[in-house]
N, C-alpha and C. Protein backbone atom coordinates (compact mmCIF):
# COMPACT_ATOMS: atom_id res chain seq x y z
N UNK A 1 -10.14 20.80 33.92
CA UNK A 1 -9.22 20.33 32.91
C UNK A 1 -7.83 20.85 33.22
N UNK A 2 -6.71 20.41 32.64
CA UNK A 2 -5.34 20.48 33.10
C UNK A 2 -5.32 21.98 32.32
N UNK A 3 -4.13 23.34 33.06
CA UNK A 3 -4.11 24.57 32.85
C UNK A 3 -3.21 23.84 31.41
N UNK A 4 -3.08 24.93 30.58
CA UNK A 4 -2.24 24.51 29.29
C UNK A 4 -1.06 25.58 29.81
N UNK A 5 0.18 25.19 29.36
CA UNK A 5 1.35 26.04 29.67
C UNK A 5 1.13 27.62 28.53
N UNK A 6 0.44 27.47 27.80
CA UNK A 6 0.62 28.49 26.74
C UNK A 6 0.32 29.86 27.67
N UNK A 7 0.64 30.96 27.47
CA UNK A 7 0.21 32.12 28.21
C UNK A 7 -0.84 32.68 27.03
N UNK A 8 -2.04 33.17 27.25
CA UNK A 8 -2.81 33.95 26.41
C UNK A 8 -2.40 35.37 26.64
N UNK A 9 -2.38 35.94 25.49
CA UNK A 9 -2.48 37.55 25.70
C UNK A 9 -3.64 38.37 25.97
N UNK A 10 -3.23 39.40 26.61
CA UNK A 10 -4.78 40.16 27.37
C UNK A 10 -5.85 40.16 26.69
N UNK A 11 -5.58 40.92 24.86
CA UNK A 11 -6.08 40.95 24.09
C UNK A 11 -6.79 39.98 23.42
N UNK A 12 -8.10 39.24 23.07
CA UNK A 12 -8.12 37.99 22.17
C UNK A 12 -8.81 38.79 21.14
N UNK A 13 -8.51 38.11 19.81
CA UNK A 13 -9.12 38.20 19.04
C UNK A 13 -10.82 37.90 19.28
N UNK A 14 -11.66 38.62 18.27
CA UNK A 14 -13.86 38.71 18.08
C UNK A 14 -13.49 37.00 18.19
N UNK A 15 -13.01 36.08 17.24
CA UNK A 15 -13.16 34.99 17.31
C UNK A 15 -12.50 33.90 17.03
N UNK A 16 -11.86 32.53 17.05
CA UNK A 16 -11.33 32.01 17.39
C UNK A 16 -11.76 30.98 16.22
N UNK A 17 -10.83 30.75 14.93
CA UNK A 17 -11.47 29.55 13.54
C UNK A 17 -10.12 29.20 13.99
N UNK A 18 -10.94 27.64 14.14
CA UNK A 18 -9.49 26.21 14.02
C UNK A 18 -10.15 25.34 13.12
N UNK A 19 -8.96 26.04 12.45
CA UNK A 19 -9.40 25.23 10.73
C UNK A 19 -8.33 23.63 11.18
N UNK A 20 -9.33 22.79 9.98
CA UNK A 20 -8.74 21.15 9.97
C UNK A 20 -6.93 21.10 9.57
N UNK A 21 -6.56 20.16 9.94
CA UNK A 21 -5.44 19.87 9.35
C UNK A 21 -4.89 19.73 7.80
N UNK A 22 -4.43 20.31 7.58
CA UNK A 22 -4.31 20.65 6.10
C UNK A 22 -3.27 19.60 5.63
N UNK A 23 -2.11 18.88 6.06
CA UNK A 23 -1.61 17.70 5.46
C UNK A 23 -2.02 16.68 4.34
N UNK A 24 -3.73 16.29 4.82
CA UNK A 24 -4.42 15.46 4.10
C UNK A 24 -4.37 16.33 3.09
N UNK A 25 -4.66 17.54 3.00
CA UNK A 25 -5.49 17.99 1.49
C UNK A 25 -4.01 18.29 0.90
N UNK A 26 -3.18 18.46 1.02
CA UNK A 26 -1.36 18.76 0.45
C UNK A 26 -1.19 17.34 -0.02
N UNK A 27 -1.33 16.33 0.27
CA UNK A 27 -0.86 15.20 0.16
C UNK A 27 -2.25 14.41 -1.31
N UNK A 28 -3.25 14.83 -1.05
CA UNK A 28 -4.08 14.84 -1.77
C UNK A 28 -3.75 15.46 -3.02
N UNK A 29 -3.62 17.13 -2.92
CA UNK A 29 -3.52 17.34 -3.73
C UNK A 29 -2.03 17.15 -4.24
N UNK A 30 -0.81 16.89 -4.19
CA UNK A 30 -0.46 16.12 -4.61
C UNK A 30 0.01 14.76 -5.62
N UNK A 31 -0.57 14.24 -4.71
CA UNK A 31 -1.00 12.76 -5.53
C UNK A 31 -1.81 13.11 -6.74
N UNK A 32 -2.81 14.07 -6.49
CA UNK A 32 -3.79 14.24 -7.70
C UNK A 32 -3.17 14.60 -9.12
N UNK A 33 -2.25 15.55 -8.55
CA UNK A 33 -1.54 16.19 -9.73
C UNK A 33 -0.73 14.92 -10.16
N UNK A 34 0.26 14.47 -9.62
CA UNK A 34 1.07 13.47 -9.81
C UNK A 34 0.58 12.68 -10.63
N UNK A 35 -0.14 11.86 -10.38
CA UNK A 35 -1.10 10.80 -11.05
C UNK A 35 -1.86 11.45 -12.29
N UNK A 36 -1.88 12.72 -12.17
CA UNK A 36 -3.13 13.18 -13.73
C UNK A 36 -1.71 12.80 -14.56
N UNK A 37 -0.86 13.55 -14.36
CA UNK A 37 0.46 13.58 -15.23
C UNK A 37 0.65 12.82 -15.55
N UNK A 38 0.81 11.45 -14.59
CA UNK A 38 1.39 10.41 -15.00
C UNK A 38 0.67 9.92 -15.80
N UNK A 39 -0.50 9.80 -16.01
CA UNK A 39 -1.60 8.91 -16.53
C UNK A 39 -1.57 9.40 -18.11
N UNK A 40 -1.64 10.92 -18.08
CA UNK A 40 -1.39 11.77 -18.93
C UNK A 40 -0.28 11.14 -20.14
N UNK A 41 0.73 10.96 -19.29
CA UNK A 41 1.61 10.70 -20.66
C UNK A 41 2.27 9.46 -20.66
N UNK A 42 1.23 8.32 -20.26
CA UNK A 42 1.23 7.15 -20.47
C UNK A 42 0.98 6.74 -22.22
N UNK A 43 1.86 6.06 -22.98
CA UNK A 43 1.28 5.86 -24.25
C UNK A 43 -0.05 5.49 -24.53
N UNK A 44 -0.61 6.14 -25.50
CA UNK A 44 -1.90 5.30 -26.01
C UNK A 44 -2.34 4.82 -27.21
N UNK A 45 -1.21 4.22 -27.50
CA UNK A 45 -1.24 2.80 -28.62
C UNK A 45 -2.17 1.87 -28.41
N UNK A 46 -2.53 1.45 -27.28
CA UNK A 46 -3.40 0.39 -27.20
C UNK A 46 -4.44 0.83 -27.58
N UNK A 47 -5.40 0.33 -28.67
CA UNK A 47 -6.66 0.24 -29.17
C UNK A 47 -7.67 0.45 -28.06
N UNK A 48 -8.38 1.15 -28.30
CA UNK A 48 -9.54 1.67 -26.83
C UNK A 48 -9.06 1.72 -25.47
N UNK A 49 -8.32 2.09 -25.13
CA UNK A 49 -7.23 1.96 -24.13
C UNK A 49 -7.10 3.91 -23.59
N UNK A 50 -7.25 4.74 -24.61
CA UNK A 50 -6.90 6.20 -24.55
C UNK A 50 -7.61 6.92 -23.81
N UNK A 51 -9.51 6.28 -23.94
CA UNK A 51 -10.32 7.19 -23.01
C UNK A 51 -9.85 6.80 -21.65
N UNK A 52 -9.38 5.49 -21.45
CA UNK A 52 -9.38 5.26 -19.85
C UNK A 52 -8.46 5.80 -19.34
N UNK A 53 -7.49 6.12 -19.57
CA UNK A 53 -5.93 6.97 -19.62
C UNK A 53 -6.91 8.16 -19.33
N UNK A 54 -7.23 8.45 -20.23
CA UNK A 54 -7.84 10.29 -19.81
C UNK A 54 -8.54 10.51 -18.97
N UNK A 55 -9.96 9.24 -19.32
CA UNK A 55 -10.55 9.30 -17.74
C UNK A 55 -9.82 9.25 -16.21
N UNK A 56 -9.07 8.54 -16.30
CA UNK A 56 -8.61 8.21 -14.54
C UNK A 56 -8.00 9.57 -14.31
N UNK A 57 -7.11 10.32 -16.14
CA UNK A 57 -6.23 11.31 -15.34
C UNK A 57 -7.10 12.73 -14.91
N UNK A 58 -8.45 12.45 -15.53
CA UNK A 58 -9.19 13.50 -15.82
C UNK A 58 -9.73 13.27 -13.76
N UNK A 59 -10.00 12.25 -13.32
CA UNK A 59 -10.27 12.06 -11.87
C UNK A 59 -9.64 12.60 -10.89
N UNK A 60 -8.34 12.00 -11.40
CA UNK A 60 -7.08 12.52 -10.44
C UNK A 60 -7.35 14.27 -10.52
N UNK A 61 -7.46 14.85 -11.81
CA UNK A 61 -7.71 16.25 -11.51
C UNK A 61 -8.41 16.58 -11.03
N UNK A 62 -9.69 16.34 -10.65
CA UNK A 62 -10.71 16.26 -9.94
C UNK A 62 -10.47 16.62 -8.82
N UNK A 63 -9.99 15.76 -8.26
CA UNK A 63 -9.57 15.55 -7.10
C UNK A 63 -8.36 16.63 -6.07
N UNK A 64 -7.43 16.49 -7.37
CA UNK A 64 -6.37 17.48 -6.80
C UNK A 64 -7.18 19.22 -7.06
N UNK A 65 -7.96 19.41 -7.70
CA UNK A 65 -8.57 20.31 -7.97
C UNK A 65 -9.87 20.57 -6.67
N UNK A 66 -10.60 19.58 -5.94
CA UNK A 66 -11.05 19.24 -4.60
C UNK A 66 -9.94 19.82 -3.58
N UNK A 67 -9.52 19.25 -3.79
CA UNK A 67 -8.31 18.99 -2.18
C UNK A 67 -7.69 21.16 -2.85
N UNK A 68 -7.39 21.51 -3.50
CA UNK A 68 -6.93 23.07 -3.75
C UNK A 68 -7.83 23.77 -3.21
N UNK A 69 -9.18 23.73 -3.45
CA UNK A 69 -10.54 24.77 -3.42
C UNK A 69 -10.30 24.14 -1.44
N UNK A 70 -10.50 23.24 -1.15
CA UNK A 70 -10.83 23.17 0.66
C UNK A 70 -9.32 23.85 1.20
N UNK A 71 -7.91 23.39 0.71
CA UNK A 71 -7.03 24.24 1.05
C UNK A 71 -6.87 25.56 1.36
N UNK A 72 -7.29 26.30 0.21
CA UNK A 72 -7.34 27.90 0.19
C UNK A 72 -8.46 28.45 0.79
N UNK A 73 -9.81 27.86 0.71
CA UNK A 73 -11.23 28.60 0.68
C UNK A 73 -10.60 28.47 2.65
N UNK A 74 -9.76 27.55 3.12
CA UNK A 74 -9.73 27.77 4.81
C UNK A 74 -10.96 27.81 5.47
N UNK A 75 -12.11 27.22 5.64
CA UNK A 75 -13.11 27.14 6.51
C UNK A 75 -13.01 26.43 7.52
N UNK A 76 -13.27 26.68 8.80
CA UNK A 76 -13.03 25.79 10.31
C UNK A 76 -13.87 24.84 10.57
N UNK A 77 -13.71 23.96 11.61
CA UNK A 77 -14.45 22.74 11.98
C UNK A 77 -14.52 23.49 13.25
N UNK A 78 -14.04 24.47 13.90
CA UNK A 78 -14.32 24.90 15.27
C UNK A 78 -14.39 26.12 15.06
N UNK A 79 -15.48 26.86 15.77
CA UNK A 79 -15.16 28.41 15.98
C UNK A 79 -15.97 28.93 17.38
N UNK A 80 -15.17 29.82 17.77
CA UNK A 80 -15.39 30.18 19.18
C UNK A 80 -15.44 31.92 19.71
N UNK A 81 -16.26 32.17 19.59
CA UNK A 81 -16.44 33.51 19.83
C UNK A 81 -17.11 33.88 21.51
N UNK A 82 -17.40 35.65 21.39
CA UNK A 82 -18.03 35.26 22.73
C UNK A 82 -19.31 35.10 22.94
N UNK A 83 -20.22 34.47 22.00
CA UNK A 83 -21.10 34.01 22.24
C UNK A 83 -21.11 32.53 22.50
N UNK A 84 -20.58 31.68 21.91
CA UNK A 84 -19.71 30.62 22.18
C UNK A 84 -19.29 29.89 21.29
N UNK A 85 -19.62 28.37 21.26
CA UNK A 85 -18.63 27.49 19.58
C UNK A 85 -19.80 27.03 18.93
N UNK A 86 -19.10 27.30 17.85
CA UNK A 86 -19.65 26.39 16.43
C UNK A 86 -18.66 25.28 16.35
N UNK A 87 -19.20 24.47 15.84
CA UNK A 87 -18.60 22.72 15.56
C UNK A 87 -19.42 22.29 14.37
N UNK A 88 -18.06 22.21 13.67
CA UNK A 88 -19.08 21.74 12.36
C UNK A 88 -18.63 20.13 11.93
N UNK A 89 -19.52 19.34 12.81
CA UNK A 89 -19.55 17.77 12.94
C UNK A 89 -19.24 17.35 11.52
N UNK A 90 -20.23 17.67 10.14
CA UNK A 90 -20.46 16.63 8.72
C UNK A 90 -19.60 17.50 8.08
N UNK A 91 -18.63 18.17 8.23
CA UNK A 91 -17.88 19.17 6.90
C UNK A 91 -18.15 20.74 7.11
N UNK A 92 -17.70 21.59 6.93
CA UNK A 92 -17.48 23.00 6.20
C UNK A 92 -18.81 23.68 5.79
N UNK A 93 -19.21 22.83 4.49
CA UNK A 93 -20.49 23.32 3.90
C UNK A 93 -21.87 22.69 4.26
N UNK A 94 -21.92 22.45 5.81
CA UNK A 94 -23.13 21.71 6.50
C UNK A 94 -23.01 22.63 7.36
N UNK A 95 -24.39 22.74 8.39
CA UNK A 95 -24.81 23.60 9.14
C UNK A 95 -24.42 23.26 10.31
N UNK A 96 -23.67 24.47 11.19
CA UNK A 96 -22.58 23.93 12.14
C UNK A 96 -23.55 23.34 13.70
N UNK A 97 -23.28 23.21 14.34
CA UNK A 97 -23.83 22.82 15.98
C UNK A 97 -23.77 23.78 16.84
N UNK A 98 -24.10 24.97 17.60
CA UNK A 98 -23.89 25.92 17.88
C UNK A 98 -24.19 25.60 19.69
N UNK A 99 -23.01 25.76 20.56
CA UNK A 99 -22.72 25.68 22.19
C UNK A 99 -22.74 26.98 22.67
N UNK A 100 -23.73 27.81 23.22
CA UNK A 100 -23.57 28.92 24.09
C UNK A 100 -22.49 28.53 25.38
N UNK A 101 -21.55 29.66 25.47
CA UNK A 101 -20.66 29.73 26.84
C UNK A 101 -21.54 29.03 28.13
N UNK A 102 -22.89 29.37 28.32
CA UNK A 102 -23.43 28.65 28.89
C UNK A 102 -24.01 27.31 29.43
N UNK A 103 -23.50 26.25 28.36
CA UNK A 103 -23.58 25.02 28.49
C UNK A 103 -22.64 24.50 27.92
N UNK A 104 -20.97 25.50 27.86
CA UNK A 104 -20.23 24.93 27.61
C UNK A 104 -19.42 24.60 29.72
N UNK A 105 -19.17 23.36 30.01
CA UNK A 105 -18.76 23.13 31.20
C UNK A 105 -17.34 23.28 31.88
N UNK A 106 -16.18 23.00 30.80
CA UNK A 106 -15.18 22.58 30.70
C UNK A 106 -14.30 23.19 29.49
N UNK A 107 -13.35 23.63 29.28
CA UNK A 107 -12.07 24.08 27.57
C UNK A 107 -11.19 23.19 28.05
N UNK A 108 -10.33 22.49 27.60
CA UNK A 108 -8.95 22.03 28.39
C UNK A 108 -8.18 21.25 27.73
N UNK A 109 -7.43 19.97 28.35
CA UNK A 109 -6.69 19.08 27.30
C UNK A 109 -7.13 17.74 27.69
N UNK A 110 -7.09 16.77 27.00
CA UNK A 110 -7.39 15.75 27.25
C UNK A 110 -6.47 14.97 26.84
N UNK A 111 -6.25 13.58 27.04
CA UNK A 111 -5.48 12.46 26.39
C UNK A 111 -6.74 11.55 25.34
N UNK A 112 -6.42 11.27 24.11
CA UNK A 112 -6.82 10.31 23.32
C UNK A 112 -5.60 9.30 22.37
N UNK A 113 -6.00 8.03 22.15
CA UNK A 113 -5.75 7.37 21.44
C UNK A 113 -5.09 7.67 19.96
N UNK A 114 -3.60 7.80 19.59
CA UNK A 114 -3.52 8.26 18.58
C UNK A 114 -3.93 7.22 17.17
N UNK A 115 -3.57 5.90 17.49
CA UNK A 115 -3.62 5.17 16.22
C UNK A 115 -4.54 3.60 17.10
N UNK A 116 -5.10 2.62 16.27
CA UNK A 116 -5.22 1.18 16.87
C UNK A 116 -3.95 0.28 16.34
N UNK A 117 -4.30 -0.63 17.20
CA UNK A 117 -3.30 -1.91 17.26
C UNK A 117 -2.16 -1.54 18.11
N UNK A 118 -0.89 -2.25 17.65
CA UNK A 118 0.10 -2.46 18.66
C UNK A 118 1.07 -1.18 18.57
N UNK A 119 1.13 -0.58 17.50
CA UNK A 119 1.24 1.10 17.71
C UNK A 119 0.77 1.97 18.59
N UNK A 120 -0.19 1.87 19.40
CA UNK A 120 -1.47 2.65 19.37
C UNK A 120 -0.18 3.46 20.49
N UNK A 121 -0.74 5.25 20.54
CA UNK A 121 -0.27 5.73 21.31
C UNK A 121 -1.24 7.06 21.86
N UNK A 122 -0.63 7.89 23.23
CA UNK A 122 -1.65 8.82 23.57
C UNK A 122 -1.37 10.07 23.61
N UNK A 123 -2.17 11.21 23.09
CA UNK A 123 -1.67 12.40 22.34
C UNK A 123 -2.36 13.37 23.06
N UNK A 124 -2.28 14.31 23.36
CA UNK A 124 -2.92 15.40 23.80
C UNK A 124 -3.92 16.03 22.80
N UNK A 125 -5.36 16.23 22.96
CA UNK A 125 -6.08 16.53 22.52
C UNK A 125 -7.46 17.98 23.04
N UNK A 126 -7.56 18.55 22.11
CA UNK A 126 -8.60 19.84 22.89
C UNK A 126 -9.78 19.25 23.01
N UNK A 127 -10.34 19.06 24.47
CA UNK A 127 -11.44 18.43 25.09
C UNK A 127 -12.61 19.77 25.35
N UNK A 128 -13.96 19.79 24.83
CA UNK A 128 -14.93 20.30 25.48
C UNK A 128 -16.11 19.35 26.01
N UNK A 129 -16.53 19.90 27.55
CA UNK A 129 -16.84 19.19 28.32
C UNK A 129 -18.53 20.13 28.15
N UNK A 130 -19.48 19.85 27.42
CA UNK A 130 -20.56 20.94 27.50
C UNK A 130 -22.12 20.01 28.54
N UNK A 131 -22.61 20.62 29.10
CA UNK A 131 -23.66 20.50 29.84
C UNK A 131 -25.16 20.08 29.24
N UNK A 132 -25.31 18.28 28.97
CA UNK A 132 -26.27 17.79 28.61
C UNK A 132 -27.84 18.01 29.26
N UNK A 133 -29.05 18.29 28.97
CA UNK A 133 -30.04 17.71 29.32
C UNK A 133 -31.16 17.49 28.87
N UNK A 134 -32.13 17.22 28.93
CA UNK A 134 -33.17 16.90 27.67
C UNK A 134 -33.64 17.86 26.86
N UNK A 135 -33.54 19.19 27.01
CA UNK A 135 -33.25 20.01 26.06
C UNK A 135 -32.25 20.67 25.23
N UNK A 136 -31.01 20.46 25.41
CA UNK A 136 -30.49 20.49 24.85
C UNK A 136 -28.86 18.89 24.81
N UNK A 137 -29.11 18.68 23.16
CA UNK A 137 -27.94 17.30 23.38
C UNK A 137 -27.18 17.53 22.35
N UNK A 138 -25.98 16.94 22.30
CA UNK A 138 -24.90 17.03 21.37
C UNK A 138 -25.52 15.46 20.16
N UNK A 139 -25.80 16.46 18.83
CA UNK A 139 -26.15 15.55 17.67
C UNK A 139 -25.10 14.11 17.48
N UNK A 140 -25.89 13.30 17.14
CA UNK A 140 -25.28 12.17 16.73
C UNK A 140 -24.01 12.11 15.83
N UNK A 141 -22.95 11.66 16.40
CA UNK A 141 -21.75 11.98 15.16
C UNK A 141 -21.54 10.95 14.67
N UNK A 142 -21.07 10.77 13.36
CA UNK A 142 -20.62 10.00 12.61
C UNK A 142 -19.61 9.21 13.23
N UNK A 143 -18.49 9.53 13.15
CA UNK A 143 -17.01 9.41 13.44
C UNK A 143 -16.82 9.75 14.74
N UNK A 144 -16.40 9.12 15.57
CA UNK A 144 -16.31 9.25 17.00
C UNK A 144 -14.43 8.70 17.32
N UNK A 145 -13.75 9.21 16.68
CA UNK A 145 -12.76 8.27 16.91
C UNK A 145 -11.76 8.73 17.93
N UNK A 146 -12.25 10.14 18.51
CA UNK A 146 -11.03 10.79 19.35
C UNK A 146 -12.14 10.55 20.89
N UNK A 147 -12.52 9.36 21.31
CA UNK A 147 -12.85 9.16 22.74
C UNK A 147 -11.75 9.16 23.64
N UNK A 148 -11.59 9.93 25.03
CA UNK A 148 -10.77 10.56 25.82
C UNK A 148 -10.55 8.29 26.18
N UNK A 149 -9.03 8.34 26.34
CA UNK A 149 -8.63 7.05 26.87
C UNK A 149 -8.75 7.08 28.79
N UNK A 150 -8.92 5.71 28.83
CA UNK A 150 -8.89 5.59 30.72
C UNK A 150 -8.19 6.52 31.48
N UNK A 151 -8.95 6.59 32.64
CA UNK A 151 -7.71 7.56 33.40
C UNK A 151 -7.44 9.15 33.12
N UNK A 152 -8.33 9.34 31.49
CA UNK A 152 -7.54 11.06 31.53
C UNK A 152 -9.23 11.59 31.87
N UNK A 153 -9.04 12.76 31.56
CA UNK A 153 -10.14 13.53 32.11
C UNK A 153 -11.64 13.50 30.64
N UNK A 154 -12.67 13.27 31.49
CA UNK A 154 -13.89 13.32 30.30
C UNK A 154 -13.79 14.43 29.87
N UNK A 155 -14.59 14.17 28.34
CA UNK A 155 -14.62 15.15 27.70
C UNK A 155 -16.03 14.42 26.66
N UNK A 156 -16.58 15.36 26.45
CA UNK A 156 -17.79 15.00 25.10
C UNK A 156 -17.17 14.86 23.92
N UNK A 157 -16.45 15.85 23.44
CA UNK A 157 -15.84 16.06 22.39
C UNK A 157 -14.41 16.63 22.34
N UNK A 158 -13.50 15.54 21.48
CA UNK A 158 -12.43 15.88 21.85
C UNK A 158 -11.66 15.58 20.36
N UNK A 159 -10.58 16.46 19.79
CA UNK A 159 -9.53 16.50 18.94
C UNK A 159 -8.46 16.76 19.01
N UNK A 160 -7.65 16.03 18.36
CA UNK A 160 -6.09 15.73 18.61
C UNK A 160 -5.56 17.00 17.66
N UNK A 161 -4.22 16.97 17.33
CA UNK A 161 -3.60 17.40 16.13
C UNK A 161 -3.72 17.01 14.79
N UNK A 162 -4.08 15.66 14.99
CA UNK A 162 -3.86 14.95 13.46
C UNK A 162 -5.33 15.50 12.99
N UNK A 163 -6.35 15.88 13.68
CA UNK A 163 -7.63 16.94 13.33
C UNK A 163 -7.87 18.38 13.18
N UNK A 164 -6.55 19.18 14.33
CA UNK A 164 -6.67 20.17 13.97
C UNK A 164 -5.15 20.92 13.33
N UNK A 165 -5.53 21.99 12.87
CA UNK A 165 -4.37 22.49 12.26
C UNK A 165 -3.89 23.14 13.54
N UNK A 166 -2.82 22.67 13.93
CA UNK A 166 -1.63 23.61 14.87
C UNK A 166 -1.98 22.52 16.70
N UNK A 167 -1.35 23.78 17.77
CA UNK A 167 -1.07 22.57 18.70
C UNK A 167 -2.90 22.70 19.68
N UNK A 168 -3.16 21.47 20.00
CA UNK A 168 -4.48 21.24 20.82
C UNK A 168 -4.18 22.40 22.25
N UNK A 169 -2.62 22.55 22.48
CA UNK A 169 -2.52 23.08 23.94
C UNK A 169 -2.93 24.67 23.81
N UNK A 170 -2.49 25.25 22.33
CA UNK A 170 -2.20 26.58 21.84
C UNK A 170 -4.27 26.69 21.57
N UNK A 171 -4.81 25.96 21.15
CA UNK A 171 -6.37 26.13 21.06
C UNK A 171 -6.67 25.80 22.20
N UNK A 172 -6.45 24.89 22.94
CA UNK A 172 -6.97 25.16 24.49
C UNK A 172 -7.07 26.09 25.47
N UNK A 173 -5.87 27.03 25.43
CA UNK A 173 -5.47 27.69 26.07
C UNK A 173 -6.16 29.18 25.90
N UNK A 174 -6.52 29.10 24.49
CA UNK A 174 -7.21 30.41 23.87
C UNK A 174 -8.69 30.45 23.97
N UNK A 175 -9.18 28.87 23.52
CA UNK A 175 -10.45 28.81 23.74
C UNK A 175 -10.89 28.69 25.45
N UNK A 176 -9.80 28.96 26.70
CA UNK A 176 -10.43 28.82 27.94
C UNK A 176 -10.12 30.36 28.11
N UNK A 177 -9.45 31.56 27.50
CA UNK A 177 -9.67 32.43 27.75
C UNK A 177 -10.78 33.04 27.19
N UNK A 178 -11.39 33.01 25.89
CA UNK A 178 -12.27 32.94 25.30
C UNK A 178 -13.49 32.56 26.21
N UNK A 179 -13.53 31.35 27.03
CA UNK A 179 -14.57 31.05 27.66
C UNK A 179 -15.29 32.10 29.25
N UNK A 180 -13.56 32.44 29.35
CA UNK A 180 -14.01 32.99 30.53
C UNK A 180 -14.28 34.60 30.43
N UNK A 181 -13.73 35.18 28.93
CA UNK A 181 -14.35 36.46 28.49
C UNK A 181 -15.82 36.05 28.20
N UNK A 182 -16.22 34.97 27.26
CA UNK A 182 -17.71 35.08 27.13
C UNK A 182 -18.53 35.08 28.96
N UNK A 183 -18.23 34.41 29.64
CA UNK A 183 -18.69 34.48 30.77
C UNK A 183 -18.61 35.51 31.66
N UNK A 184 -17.92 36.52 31.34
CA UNK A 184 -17.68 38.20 31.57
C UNK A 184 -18.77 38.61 31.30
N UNK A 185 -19.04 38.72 29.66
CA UNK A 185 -19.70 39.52 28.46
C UNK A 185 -21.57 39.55 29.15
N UNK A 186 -21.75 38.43 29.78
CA UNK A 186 -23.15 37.98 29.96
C UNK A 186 -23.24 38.74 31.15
């Protein structure tokens, strides 16, 4: 995989959480609040008209009250220690996928697809390249939407920025020193 310009320091941190992009849940929560309010002090003169006002604004809190608790509580979709990564494919509070340093192949950067259609553009993304065989396989994912584009380097699994919080080069760079301390450690 391509070296990342970042320099790692000698020192790494026990382990390595790359928590999701937090935009969505700011923007979420947000809107949530926005909308309870608004809904909130919408008149309710209209005859049976008041619960639905409360209901929708009572949702919107819901919601913005959702999007606060995943903000703060900070739980990762990646973590990398020196035993090796957790990947937590369905969410946070599902049981993660666990890659020993040992059948991990590859840390690096990759190119993917940022958007479809006539926008579409290509972003640098943190690629792991891990070592398939009939005993051990990478679970079926849902959402597959960061496949490495023509021409750049494979990867099994790969995330951009708009997935993780901060830069793919700055987690690449940490998780290949990371890789090559776990491969010390053994």
């Amino acid at each position: 995989m391509d070296a990342p310009a970042a320099v790692v320091a000698t020192t790494l941190p026990p382990s390595i959480r790359i928590l999701p992009n937090r935009v969505r849940l700011r923007v979420g929560l947000a809107a949530g609040l926005g909308l309870a309010v608004a809904l909130g002090s919408l008149p309710t003169w209209v005859p049976g008209a008041a619960w639905k006002h409360w209901a929708a604004a009572g949702v919107c809190l819901a919601i913005a009250a959702w999007c606060a608790v995943e903000m703060f509580v900070q739980l990762p979709i990646i973590e990398a220690s020196e035993l090796g990564v957790a990947i937590w494919f369905h969410g946070p509070y599902k049981r993660p996928f666990f890659v020993p340093w040992s059948r991990v192949s590859q840390v690096g950067l990759t190119q993917v697809t940022r958007s479809r259609g006539p926008l579409r553009r290509q972003v640098d993304a943190l690629a792991i390249v891990i070592i398939e065989d009939g005993e051990f396989r990478i679970p079926a994912i849902p959402r597959m939407a960061n496949a490495p584009v023509r021409g750049a380097r494979p990867a099994e699994l790969a995330w951009s920025a708009r997935e993780l919080d901060g830069s793919p080069r700055r987690w690449a760079a940490l998780m290949q020193a990371m890789k090559s301390q776990g491969s010390v450690a053994r």
